[in-house]
N, C-alpha and C. Protein backbone atom coordinates (compact mmCIF):
# COMPACT_ATOMS: atom_id res chain seq x y z
N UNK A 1 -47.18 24.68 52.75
CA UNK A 1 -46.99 24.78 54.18
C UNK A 1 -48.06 25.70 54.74
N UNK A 2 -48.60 25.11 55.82
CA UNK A 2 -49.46 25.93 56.53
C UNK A 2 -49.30 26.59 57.62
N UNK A 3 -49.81 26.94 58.29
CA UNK A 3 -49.63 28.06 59.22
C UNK A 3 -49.72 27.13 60.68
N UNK A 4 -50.36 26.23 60.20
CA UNK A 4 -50.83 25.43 61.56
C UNK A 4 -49.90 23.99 61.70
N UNK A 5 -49.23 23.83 62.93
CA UNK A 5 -48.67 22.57 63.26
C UNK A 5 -49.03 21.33 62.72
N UNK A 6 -47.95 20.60 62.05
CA UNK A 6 -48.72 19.10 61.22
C UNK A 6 -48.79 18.36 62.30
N UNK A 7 -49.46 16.87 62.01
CA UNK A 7 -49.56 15.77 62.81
C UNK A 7 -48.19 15.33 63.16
N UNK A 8 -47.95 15.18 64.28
CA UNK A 8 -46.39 14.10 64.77
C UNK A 8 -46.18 12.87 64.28
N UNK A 9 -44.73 13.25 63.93
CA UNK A 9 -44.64 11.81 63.65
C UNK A 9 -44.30 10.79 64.61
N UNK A 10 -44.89 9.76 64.52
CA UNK A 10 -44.50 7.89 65.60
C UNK A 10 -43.69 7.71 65.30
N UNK A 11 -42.13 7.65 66.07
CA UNK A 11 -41.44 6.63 65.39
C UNK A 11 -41.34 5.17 66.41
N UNK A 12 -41.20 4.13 65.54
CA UNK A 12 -41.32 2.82 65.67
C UNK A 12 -40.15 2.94 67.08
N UNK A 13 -40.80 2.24 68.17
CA UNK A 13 -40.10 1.70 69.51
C UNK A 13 -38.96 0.73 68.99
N UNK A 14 -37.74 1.06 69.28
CA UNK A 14 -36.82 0.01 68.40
C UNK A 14 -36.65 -0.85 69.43
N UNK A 15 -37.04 -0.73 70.72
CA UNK A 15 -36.57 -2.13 72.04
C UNK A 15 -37.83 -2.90 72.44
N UNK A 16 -37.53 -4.02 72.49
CA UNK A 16 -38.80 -4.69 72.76
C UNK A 16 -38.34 -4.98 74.80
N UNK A 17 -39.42 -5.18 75.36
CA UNK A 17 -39.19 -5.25 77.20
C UNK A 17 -38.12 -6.58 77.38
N UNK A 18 -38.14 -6.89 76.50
CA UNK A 18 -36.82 -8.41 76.92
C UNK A 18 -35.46 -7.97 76.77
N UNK A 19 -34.95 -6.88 75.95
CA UNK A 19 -34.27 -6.22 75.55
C UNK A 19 -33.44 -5.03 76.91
N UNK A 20 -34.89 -4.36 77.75
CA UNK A 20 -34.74 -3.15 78.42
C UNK A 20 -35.16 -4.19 79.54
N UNK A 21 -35.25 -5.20 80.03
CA UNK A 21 -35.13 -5.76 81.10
C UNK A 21 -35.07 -7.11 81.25
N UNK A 22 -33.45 -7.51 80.97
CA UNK A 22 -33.21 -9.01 80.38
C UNK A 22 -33.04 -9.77 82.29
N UNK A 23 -33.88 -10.93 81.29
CA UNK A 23 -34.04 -11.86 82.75
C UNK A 23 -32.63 -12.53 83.26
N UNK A 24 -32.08 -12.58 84.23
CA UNK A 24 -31.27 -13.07 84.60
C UNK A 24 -31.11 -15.03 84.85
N UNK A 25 -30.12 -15.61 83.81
CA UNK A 25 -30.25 -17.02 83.96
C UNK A 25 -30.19 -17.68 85.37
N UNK A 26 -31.16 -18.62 85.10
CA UNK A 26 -31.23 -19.23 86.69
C UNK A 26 -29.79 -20.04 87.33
N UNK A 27 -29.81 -19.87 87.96
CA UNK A 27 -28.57 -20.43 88.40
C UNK A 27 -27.14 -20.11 88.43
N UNK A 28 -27.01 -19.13 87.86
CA UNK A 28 -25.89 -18.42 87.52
C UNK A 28 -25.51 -17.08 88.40
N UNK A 29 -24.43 -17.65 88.85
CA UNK A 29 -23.91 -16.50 90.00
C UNK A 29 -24.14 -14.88 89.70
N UNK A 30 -23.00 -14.60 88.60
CA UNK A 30 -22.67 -13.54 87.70
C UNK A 30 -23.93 -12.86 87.29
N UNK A 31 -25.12 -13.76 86.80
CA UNK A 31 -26.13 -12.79 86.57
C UNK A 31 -26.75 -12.56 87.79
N UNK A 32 -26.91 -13.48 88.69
CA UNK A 32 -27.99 -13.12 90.06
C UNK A 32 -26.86 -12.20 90.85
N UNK A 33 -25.56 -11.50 90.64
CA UNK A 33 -25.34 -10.43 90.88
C UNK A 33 -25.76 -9.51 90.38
N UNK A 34 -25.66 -9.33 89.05
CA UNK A 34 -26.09 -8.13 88.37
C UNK A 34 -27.59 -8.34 88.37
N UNK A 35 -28.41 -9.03 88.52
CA UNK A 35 -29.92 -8.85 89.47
C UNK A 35 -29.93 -7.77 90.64
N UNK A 36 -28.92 -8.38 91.34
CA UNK A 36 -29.31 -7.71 93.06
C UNK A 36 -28.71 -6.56 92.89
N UNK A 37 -27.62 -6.10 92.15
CA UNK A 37 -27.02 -4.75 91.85
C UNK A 37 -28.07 -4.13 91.09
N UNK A 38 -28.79 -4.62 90.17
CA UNK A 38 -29.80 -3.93 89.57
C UNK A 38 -31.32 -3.72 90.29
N UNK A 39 -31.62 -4.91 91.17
CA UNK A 39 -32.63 -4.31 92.37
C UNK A 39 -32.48 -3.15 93.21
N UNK A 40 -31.05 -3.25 93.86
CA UNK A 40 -30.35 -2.16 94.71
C UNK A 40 -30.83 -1.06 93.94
N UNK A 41 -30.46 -0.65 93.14
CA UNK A 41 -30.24 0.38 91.91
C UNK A 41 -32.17 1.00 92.41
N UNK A 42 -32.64 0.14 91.88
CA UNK A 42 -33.87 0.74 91.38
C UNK A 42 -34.58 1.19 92.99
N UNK A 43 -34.12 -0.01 93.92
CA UNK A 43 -35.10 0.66 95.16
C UNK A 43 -33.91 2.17 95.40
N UNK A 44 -32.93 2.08 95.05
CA UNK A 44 -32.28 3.30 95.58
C UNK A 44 -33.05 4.42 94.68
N UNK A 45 -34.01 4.27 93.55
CA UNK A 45 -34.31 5.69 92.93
C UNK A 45 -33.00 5.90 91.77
N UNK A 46 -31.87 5.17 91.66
CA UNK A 46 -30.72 5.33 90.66
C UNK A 46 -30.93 4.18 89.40
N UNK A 47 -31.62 4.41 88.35
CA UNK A 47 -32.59 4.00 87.18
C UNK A 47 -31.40 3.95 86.40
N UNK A 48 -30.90 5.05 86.22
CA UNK A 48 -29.54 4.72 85.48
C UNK A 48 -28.03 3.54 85.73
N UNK A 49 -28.07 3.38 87.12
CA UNK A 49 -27.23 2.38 87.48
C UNK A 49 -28.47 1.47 87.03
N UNK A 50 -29.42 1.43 87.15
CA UNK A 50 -30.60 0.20 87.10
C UNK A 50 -30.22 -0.47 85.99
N UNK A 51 -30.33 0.51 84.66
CA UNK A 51 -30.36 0.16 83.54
C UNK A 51 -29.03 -0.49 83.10
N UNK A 52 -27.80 0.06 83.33
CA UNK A 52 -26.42 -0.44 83.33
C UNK A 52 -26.51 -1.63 83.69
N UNK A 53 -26.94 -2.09 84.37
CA UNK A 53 -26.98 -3.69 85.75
C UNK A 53 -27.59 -4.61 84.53
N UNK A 54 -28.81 -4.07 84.09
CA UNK A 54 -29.24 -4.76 82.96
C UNK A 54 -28.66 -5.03 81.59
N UNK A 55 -27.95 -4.22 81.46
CA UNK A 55 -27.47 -3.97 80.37
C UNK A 55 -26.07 -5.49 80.38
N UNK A 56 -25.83 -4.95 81.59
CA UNK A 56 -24.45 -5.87 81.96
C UNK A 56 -25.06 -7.26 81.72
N UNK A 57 -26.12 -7.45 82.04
CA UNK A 57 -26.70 -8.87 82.28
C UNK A 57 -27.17 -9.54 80.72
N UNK A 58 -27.82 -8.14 80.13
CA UNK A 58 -28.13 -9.01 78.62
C UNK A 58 -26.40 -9.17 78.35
N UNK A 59 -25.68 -8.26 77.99
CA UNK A 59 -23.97 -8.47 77.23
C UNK A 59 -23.68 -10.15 78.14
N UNK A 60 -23.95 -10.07 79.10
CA UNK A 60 -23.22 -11.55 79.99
C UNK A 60 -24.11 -12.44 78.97
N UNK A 61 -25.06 -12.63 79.04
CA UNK A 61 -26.42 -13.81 78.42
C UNK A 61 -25.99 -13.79 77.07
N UNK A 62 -25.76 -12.46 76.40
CA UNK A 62 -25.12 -12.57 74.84
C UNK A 62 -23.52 -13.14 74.43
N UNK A 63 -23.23 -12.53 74.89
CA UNK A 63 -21.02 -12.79 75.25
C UNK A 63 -20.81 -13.53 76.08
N UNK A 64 -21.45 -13.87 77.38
CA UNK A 64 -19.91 -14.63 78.37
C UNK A 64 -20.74 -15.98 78.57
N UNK A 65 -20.45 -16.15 79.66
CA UNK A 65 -20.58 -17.72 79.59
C UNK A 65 -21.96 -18.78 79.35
N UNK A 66 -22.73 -17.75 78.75
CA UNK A 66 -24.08 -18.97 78.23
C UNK A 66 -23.92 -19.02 76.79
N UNK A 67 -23.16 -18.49 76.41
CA UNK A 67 -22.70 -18.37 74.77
C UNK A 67 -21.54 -19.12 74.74
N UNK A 68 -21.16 -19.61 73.39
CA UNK A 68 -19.78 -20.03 72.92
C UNK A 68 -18.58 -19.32 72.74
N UNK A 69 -19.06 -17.88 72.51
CA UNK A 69 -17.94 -17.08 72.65
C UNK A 69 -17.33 -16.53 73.87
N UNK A 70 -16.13 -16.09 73.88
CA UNK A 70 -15.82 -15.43 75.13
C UNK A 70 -16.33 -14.24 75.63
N UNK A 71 -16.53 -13.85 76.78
CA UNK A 71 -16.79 -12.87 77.62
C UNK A 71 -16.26 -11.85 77.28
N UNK A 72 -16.15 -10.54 76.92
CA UNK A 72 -15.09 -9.35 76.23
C UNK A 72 -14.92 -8.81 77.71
N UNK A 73 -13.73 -7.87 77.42
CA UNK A 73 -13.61 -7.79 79.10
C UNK A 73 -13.80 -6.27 79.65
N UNK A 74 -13.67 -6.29 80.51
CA UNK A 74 -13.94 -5.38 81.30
C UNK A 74 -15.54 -5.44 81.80
């Protein structure tokens, strides 16, 4: 051990941008809400509701109705 600070370590980005900002299916009510709740969000400066909105929208695209499984609730 030396006296002097080692190199940092990288760690690997585990989200790819499709992930941290899932597109909302065309035509679909439920997601082009959680679009406009998630636009709202971001022009309001509230990034964290932003991200939730998105979040809601990939779980809908994964779980509810573009999938075979059911919607989990709440």
């Amino acid at each position: 051990m030396s006296g002097y600070q080692e190199k940092a370590v990288e760690l690997p980005w585990p989200y790819i941008p499709r992930d941290l900002d899932p597109e909302p299916v065309k035509g679909c009510e439920r997601c082009a809400a959680l679009a406009a709740e998630r636009s709202r969000a971001r022009d309001q400066a509230e990034f964290g509701l932003a991200v939730i909105a998105g979040m809601k929208i990939q779980e809908h695209r994964k779980f509810g109705s573009h999938n075979d499984t059911p919607e989990p609730p709440g």
